[in-house]
PDB file of N, CA and C in Angstrom:
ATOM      1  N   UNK A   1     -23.741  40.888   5.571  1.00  0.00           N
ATOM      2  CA  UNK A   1     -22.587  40.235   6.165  1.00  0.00           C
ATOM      3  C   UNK A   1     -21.860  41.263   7.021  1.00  0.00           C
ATOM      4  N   UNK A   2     -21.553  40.773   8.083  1.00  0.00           N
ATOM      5  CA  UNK A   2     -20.779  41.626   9.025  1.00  0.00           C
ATOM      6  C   UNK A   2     -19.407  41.407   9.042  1.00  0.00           C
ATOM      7  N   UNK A   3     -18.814  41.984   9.955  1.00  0.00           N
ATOM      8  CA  UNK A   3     -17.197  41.942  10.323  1.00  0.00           C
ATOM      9  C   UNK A   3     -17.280  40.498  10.909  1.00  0.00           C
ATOM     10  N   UNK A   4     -17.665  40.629  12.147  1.00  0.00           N
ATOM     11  CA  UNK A   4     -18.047  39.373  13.167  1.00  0.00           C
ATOM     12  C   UNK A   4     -18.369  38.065  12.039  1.00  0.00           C
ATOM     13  N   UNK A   5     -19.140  37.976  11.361  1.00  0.00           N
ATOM     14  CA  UNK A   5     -19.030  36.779   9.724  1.00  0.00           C
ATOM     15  C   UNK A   5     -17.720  36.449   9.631  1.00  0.00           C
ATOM     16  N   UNK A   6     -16.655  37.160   9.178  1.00  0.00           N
ATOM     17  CA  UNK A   6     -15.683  37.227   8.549  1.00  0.00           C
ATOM     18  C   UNK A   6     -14.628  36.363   9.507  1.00  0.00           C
ATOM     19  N   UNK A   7     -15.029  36.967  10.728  1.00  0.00           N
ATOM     20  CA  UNK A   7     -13.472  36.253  11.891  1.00  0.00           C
ATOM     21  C   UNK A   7     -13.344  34.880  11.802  1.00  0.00           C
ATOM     22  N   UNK A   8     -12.374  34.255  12.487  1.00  0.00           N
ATOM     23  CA  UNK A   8     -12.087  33.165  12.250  1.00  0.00           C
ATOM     24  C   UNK A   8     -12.888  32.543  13.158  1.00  0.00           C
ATOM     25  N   UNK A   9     -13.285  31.599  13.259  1.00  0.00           N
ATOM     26  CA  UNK A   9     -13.927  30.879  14.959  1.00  0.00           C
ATOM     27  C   UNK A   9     -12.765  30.571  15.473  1.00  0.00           C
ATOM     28  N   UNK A  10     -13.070  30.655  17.240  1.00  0.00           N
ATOM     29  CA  UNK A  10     -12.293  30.335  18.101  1.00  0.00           C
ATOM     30  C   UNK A  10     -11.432  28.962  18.022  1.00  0.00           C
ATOM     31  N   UNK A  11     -10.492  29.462  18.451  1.00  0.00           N
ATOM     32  CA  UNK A  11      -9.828  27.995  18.434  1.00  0.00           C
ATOM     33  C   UNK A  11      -9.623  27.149  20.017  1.00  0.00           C
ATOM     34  N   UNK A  12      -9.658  26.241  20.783  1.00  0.00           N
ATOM     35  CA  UNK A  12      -9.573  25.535  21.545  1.00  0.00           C
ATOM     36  C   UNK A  12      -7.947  25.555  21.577  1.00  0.00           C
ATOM     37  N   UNK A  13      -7.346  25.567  22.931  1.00  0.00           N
ATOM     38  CA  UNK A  13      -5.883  25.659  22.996  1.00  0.00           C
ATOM     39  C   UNK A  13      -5.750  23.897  23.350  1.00  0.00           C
ATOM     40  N   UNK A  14      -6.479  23.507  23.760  1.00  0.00           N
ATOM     41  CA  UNK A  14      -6.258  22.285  24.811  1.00  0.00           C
ATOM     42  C   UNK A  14      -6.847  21.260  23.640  1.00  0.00           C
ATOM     43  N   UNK A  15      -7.431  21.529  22.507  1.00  0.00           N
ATOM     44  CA  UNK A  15      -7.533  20.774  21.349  1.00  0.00           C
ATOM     45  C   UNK A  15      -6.300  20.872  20.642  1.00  0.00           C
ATOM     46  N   UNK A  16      -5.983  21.761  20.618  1.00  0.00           N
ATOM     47  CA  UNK A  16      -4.525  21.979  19.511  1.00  0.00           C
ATOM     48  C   UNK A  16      -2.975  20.980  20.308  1.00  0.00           C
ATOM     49  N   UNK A  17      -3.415  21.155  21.415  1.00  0.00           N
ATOM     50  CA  UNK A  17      -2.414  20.241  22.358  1.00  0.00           C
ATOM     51  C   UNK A  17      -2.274  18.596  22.088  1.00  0.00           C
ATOM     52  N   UNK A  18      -3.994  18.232  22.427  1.00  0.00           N
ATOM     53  CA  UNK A  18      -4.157  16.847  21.831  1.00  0.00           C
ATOM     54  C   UNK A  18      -3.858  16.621  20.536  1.00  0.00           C
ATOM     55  N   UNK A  19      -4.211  17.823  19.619  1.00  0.00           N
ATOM     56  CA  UNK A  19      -3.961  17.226  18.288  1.00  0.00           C
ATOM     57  C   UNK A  19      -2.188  16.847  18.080  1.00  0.00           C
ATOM     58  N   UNK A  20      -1.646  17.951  18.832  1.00  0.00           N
ATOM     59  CA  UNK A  20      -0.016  17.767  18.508  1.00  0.00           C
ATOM     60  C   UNK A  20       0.649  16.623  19.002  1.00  0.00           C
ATOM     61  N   UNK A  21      -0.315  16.092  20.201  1.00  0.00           N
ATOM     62  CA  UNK A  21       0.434  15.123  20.639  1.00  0.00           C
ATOM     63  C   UNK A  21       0.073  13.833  20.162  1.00  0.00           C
ATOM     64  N   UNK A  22      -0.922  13.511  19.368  1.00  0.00           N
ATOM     65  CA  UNK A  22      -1.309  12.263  18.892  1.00  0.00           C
ATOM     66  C   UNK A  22      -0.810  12.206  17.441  1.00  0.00           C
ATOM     67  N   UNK A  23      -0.275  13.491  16.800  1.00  0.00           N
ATOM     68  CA  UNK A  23       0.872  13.397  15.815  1.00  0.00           C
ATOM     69  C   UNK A  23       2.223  12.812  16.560  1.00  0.00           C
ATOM     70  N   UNK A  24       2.531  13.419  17.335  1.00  0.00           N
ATOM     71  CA  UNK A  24       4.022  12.967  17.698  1.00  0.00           C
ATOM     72  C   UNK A  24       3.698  11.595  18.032  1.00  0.00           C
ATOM     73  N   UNK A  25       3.241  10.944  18.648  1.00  0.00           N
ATOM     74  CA  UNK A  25       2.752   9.873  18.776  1.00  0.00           C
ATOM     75  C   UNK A  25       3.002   8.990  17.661  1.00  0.00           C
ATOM     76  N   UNK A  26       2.106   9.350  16.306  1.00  0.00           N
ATOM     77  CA  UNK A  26       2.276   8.554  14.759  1.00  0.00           C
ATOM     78  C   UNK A  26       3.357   8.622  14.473  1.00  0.00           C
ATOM     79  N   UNK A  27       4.286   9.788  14.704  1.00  0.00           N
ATOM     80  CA  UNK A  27       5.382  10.191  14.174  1.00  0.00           C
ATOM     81  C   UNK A  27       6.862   8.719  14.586  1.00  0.00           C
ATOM     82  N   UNK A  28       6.361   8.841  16.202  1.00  0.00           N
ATOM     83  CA  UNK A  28       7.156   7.708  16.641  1.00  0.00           C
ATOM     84  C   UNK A  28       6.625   6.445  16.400  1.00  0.00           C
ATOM     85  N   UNK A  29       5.472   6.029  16.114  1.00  0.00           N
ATOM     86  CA  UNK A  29       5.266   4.545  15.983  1.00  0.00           C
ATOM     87  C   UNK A  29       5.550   4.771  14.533  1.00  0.00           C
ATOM     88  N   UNK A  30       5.813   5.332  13.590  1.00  0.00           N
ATOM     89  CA  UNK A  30       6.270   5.291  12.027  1.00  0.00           C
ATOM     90  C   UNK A  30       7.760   4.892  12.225  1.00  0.00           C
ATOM     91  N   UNK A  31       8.482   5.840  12.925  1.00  0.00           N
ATOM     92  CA  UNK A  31       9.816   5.766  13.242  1.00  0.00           C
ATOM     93  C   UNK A  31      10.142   4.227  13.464  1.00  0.00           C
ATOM     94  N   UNK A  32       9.453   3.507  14.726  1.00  0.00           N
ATOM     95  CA  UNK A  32       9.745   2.306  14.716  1.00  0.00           C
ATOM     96  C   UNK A  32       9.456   1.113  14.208  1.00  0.00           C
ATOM     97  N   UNK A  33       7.923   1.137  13.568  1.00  0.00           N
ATOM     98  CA  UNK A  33       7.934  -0.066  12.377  1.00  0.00           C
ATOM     99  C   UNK A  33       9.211   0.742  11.092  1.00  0.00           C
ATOM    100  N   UNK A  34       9.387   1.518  10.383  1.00  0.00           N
ATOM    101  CA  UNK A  34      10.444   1.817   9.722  1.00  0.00           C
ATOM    102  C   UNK A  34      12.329   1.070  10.163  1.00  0.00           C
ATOM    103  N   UNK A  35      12.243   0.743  11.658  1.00  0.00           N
ATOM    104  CA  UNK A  35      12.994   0.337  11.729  1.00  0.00           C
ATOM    105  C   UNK A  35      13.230  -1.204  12.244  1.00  0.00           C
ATOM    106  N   UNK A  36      12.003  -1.513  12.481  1.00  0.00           N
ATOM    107  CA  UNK A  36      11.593  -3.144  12.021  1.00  0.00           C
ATOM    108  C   UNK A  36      11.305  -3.515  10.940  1.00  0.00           C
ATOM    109  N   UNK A  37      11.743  -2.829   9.935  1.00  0.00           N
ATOM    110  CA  UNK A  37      11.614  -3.614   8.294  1.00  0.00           C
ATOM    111  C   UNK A  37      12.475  -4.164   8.131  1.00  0.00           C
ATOM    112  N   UNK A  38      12.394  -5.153   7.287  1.00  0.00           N
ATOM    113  CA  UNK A  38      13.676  -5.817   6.672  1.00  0.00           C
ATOM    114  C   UNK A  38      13.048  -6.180   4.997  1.00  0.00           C
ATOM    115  N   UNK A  39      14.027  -5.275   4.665  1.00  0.00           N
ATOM    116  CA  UNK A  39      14.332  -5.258   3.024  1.00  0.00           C
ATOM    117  C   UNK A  39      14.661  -6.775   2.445  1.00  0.00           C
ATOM    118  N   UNK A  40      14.111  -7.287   1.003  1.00  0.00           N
ATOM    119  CA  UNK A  40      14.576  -8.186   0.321  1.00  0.00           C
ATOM    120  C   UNK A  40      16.044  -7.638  -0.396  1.00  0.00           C
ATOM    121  N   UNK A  41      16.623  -8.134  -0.976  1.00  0.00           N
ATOM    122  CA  UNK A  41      17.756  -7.701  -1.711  1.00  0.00           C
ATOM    123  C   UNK A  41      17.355  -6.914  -2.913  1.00  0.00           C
ATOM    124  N   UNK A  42      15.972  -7.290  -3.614  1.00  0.00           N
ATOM    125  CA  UNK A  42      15.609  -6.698  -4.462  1.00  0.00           C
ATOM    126  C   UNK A  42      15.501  -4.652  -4.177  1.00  0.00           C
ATOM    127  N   UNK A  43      14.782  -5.076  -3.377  1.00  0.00           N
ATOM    128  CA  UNK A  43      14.328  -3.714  -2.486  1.00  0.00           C
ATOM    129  C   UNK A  43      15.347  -2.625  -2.110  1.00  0.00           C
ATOM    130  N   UNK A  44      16.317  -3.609  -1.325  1.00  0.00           N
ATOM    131  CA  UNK A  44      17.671  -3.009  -0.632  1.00  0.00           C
ATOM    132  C   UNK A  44      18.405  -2.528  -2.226  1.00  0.00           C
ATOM    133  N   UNK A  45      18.463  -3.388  -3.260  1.00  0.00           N
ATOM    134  CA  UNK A  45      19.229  -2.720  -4.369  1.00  0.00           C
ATOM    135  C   UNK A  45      18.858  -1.809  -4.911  1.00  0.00           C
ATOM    136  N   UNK A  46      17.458  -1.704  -4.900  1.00  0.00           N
ATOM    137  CA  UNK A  46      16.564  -0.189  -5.273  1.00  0.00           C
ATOM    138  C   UNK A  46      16.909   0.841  -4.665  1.00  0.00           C
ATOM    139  N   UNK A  47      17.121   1.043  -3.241  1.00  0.00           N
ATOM    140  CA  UNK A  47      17.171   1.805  -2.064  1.00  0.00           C
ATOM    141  C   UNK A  47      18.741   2.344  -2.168  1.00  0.00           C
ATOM    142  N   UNK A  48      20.055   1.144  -2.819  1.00  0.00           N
ATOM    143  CA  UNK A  48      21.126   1.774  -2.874  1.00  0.00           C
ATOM    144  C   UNK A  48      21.657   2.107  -4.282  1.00  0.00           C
ATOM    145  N   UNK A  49      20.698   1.759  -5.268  1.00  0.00           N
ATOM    146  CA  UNK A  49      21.146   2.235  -6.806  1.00  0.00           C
ATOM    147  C   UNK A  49      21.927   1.357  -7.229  1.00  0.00           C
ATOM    148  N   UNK A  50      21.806  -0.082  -6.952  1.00  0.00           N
ATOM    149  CA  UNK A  50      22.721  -1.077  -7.425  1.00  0.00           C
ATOM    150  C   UNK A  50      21.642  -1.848  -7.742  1.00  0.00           C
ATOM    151  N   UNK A  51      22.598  -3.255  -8.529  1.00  0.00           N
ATOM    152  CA  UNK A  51      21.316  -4.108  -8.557  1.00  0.00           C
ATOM    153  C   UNK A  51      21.411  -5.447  -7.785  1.00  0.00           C
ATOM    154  N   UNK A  52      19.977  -6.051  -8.283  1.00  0.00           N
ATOM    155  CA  UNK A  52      20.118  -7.346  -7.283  1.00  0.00           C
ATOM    156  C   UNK A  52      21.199  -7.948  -7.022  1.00  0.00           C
ATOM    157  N   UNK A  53      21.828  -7.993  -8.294  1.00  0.00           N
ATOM    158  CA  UNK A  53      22.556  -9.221  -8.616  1.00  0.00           C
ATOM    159  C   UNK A  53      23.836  -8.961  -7.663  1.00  0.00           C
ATOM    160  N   UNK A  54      24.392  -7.602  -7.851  1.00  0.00           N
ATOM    161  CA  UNK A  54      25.069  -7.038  -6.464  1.00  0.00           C
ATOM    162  C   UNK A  54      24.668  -7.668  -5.364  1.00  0.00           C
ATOM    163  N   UNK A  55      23.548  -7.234  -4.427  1.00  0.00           N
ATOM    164  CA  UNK A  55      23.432  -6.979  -3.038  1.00  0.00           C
ATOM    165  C   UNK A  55      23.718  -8.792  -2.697  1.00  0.00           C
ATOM    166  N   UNK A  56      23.038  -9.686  -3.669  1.00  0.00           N
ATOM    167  CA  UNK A  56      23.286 -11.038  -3.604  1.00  0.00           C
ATOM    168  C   UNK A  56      24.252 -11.485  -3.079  1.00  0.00           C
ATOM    169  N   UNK A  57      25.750 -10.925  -4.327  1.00  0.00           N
ATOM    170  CA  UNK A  57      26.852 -11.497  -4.502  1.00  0.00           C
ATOM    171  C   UNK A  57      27.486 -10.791  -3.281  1.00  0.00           C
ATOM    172  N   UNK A  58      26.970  -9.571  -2.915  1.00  0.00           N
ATOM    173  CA  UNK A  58      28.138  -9.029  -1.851  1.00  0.00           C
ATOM    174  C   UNK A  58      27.125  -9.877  -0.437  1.00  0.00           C
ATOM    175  N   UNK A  59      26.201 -10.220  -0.362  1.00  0.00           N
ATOM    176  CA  UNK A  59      26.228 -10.683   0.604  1.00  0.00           C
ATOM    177  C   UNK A  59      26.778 -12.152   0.590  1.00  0.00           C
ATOM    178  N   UNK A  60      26.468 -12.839  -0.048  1.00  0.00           N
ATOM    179  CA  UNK A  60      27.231 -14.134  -0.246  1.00  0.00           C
ATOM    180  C   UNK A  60      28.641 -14.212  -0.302  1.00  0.00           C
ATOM    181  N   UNK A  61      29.545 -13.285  -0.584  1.00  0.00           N
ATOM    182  CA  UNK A  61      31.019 -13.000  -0.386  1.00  0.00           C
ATOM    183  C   UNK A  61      30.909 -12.162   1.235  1.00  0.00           C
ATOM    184  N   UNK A  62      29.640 -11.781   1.915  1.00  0.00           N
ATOM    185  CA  UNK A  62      30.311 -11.416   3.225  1.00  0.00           C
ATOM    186  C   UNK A  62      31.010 -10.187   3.424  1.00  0.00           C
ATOM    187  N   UNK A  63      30.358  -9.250   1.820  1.00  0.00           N
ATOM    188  CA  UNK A  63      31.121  -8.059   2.092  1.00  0.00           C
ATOM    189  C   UNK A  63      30.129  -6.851   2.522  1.00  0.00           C
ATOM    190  N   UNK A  64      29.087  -7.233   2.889  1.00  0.00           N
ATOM    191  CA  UNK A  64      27.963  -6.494   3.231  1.00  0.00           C
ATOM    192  C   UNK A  64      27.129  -7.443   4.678  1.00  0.00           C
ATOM    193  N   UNK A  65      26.721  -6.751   5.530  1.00  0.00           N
ATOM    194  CA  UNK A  65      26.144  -7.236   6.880  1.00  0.00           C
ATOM    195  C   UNK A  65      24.566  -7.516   6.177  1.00  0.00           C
ATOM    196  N   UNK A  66      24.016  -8.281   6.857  1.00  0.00           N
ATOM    197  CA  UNK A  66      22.659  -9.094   6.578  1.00  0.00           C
ATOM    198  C   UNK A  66      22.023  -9.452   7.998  1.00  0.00           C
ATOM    199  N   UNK A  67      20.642 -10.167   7.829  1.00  0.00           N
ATOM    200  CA  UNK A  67      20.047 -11.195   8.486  1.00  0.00           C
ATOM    201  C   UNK A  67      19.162 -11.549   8.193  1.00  0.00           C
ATOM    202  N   UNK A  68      19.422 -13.245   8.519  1.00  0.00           N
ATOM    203  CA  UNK A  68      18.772 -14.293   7.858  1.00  0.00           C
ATOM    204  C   UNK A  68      17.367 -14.109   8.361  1.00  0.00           C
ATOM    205  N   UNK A  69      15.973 -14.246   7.564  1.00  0.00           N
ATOM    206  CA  UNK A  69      14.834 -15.011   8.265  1.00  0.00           C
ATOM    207  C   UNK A  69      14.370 -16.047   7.795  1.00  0.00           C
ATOM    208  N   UNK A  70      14.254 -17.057   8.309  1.00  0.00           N
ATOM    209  CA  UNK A  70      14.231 -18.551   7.589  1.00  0.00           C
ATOM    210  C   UNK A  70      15.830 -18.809   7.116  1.00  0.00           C
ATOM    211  N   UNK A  71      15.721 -18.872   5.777  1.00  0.00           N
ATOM    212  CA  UNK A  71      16.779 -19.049   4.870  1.00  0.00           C
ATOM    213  C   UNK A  71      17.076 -18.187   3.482  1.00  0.00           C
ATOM    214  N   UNK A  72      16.309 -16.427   3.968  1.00  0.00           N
ATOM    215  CA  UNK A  72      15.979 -15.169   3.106  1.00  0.00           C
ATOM    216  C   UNK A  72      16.777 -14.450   3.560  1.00  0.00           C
ATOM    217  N   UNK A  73      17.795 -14.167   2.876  1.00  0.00           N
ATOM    218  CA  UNK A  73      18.302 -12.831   3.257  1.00  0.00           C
ATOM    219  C   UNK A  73      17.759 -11.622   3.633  1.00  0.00           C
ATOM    220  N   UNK A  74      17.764 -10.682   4.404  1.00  0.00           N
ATOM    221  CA  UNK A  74      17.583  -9.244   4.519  1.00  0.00           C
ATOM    222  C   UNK A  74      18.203  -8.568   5.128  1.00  0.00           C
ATOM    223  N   UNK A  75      18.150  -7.026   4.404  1.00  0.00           N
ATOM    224  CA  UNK A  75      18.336  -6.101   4.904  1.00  0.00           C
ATOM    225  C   UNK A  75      17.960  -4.859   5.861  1.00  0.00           C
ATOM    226  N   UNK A  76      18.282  -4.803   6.748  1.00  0.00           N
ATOM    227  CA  UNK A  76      17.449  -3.443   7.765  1.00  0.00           C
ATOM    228  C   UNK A  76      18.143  -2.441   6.923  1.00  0.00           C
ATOM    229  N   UNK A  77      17.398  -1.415   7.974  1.00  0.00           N
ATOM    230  CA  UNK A  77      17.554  -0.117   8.059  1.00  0.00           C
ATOM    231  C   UNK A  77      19.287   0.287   7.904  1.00  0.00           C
ATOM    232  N   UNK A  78      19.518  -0.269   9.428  1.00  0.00           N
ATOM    233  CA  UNK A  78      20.995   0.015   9.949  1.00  0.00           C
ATOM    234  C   UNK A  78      21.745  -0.807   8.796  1.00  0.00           C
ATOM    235  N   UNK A  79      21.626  -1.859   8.460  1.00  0.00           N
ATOM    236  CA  UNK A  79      22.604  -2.423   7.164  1.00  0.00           C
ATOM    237  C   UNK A  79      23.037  -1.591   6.157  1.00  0.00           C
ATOM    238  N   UNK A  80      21.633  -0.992   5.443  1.00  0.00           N
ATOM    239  CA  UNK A  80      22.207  -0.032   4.231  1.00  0.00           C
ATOM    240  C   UNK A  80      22.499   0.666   4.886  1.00  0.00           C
ATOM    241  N   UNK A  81      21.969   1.588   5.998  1.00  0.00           N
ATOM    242  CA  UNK A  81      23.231   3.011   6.153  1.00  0.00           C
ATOM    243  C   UNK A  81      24.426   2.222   6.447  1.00  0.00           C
ATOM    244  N   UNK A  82      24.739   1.329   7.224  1.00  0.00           N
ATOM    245  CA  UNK A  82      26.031   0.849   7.287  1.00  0.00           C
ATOM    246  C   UNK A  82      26.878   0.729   5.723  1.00  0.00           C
ATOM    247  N   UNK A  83      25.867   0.284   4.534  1.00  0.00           N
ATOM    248  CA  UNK A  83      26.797  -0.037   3.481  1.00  0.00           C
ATOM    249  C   UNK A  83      27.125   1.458   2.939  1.00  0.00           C
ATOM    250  N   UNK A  84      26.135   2.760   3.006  1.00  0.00           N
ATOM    251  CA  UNK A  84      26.596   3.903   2.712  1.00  0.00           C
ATOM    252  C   UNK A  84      26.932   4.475   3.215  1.00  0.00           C
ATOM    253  N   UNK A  85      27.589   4.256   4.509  1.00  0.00           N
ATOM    254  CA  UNK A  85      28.522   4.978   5.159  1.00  0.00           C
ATOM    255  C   UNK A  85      30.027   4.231   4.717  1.00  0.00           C
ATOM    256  N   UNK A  86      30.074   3.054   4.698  1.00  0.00           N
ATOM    257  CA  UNK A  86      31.515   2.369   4.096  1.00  0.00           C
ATOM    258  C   UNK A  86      31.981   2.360   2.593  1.00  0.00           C
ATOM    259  N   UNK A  87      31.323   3.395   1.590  1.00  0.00           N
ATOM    260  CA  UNK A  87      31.081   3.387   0.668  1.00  0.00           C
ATOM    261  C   UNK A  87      31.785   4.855   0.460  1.00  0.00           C
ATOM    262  N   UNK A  88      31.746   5.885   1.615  1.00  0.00           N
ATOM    263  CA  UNK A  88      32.228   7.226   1.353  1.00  0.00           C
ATOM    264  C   UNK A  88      33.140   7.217   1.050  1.00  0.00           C
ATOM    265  N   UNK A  89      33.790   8.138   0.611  1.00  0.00           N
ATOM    266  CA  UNK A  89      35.293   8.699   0.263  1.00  0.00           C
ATOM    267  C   UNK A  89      35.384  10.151   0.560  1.00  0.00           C
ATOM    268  N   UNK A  90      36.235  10.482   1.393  1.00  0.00           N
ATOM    269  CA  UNK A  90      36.689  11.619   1.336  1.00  0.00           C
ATOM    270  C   UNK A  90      37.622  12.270   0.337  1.00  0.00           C
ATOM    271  N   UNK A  91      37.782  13.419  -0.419  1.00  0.00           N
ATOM    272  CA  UNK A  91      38.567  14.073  -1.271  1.00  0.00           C
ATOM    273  C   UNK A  91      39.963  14.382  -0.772  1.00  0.00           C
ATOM    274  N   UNK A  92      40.722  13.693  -1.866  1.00  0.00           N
ATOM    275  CA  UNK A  92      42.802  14.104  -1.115  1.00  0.00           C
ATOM    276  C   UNK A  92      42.567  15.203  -1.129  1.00  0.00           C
ATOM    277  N   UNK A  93      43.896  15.443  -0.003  1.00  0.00           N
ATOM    278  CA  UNK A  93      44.225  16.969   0.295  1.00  0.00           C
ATOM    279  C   UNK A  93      45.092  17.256  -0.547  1.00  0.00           C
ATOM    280  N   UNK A  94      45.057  16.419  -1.407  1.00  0.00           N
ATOM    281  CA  UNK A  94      46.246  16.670  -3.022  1.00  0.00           C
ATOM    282  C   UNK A  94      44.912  17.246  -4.438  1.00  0.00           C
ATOM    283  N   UNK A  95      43.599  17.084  -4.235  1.00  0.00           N
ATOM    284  CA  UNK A  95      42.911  17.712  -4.736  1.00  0.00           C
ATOM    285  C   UNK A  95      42.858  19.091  -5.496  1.00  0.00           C
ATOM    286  N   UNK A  96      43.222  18.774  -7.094  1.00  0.00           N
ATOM    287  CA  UNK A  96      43.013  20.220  -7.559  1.00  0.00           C
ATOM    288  C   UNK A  96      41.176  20.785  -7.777  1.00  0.00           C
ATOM    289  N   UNK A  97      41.345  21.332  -6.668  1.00  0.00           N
ATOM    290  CA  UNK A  97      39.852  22.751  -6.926  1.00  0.00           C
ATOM    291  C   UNK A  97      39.648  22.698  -8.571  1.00  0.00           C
ATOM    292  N   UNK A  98      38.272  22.806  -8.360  1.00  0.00           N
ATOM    293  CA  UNK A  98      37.595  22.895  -9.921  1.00  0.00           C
ATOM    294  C   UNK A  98      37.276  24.231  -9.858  1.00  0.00           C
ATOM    295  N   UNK A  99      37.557  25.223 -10.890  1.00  0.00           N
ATOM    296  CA  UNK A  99      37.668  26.457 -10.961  1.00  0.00           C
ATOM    297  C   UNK A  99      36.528  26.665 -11.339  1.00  0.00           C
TER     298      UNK A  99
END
Protein backbone atom coordinates (compact mmCIF):
# COMPACT_ATOMS: atom_id res chain seq x y z
CA UNK A 1 0.00 0.00 0.00
CA UNK A 2 1.21 3.34 -0.88
CA UNK A 3 0.72 6.98 0.16
CA UNK A 4 -1.13 7.66 -3.23
CA UNK A 5 -3.79 4.46 -1.75
CA UNK A 6 -4.42 6.45 1.16
CA UNK A 7 -5.50 10.06 -0.51
CA UNK A 8 -8.78 10.93 -0.84
CA UNK A 9 -10.11 10.79 -4.60
CA UNK A 10 -10.66 13.89 -6.32
CA UNK A 11 -13.51 15.70 -5.83
CA UNK A 12 -15.52 17.43 -8.79
CA UNK A 13 -16.21 21.22 -7.85
CA UNK A 14 -19.09 21.55 -10.38
CA UNK A 15 -20.64 18.25 -8.76
CA UNK A 16 -20.54 19.69 -5.32
CA UNK A 17 -22.39 22.81 -6.86
CA UNK A 18 -25.23 20.65 -8.30
CA UNK A 19 -25.38 18.73 -5.30
CA UNK A 20 -25.90 22.04 -3.14
CA UNK A 21 -28.27 23.31 -5.27
CA UNK A 22 -30.76 20.49 -5.62
CA UNK A 23 -30.66 20.51 -1.68
CA UNK A 24 -31.67 24.06 -1.53
CA UNK A 25 -34.14 23.28 -3.90
CA UNK A 26 -35.80 20.31 -1.35
CA UNK A 27 -35.15 22.63 1.27
CA UNK A 28 -37.67 25.16 -0.35
CA UNK A 29 -40.27 22.84 -1.71
CA UNK A 30 -40.34 21.35 2.16
CA UNK A 31 -40.68 24.94 3.30
CA UNK A 32 -43.78 25.29 1.18
CA UNK A 33 -45.86 22.13 1.39
CA UNK A 34 -45.08 22.77 5.38
CA UNK A 35 -46.92 25.77 4.82
CA UNK A 36 -49.82 24.36 2.89
CA UNK A 37 -50.76 22.07 5.72
CA UNK A 38 -53.63 22.41 7.56
CA UNK A 39 -53.75 20.82 10.95
CA UNK A 40 -56.97 18.98 12.44
CA UNK A 41 -57.62 20.33 15.94
CA UNK A 42 -56.45 17.12 17.18
CA UNK A 43 -53.00 17.72 15.70
CA UNK A 44 -52.98 21.56 16.28
CA UNK A 45 -53.61 20.58 20.17
CA UNK A 46 -50.60 18.30 20.07
CA UNK A 47 -48.44 20.98 18.40
CA UNK A 48 -49.64 23.60 21.23
CA UNK A 49 -49.72 21.32 24.46
CA UNK A 50 -53.38 21.72 24.95
CA UNK A 51 -56.04 19.52 24.26
CA UNK A 52 -58.65 18.89 21.74
CA UNK A 53 -61.27 19.74 23.65
CA UNK A 54 -59.58 23.32 23.92
CA UNK A 55 -58.63 24.10 20.33
CA UNK A 56 -62.54 23.07 19.62
CA UNK A 57 -64.06 25.28 22.19
CA UNK A 58 -61.70 28.23 21.46
CA UNK A 59 -62.44 27.97 18.03
CA UNK A 60 -66.12 27.76 18.34
CA UNK A 61 -66.07 30.82 20.86
CA UNK A 62 -63.90 32.65 18.03
CA UNK A 63 -61.06 33.08 20.26
CA UNK A 64 -58.57 31.50 18.03
CA UNK A 65 -58.31 32.15 13.94
CA UNK A 66 -59.19 28.97 11.75
CA UNK A 67 -60.24 27.77 8.25
CA UNK A 68 -62.94 25.95 7.21
CA UNK A 69 -62.51 23.00 4.52
CA UNK A 70 -65.81 21.62 3.78
CA UNK A 71 -67.33 21.93 7.21
CA UNK A 72 -63.64 20.78 9.18
CA UNK A 73 -62.02 23.02 10.97
CA UNK A 74 -58.24 23.72 10.52
CA UNK A 75 -55.39 24.98 11.47
CA UNK A 76 -52.24 26.37 9.42
CA UNK A 77 -49.06 27.10 10.13
CA UNK A 78 -49.61 30.96 10.58
CA UNK A 79 -52.73 30.21 13.03
CA UNK A 80 -50.73 28.47 15.75
CA UNK A 81 -47.85 30.86 15.61
CA UNK A 82 -50.51 33.44 15.70
CA UNK A 83 -52.06 31.63 18.89
CA UNK A 84 -48.35 31.56 20.42
CA UNK A 85 -47.52 34.70 19.85
CA UNK A 86 -50.96 36.05 21.66
CA UNK A 87 -50.32 33.79 24.39
CA UNK A 88 -46.87 35.64 25.50
CA UNK A 89 -46.43 37.60 28.45
CA UNK A 90 -43.88 39.76 29.15
CA UNK A 91 -42.38 40.01 32.90
CA UNK A 92 -43.47 43.44 35.14
CA UNK A 93 -40.94 45.81 35.57
CA UNK A 94 -42.20 45.36 39.23
CA UNK A 95 -40.53 41.86 39.01
CA UNK A 96 -38.53 40.59 41.95
CA UNK A 97 -35.19 38.84 40.37
CA UNK A 98 -34.83 35.28 41.51
CA UNK A 99 -31.59 35.21 43.32
Amino acid sequence: MTRTDLAPPAVDSALIERLAAAVETLAKLADATSELQAYTPAKAAELLGKTENWVVEAIQDGRIPCTYVGKSPRLTAAHIRWVLDRGERMPSKYAVRAA
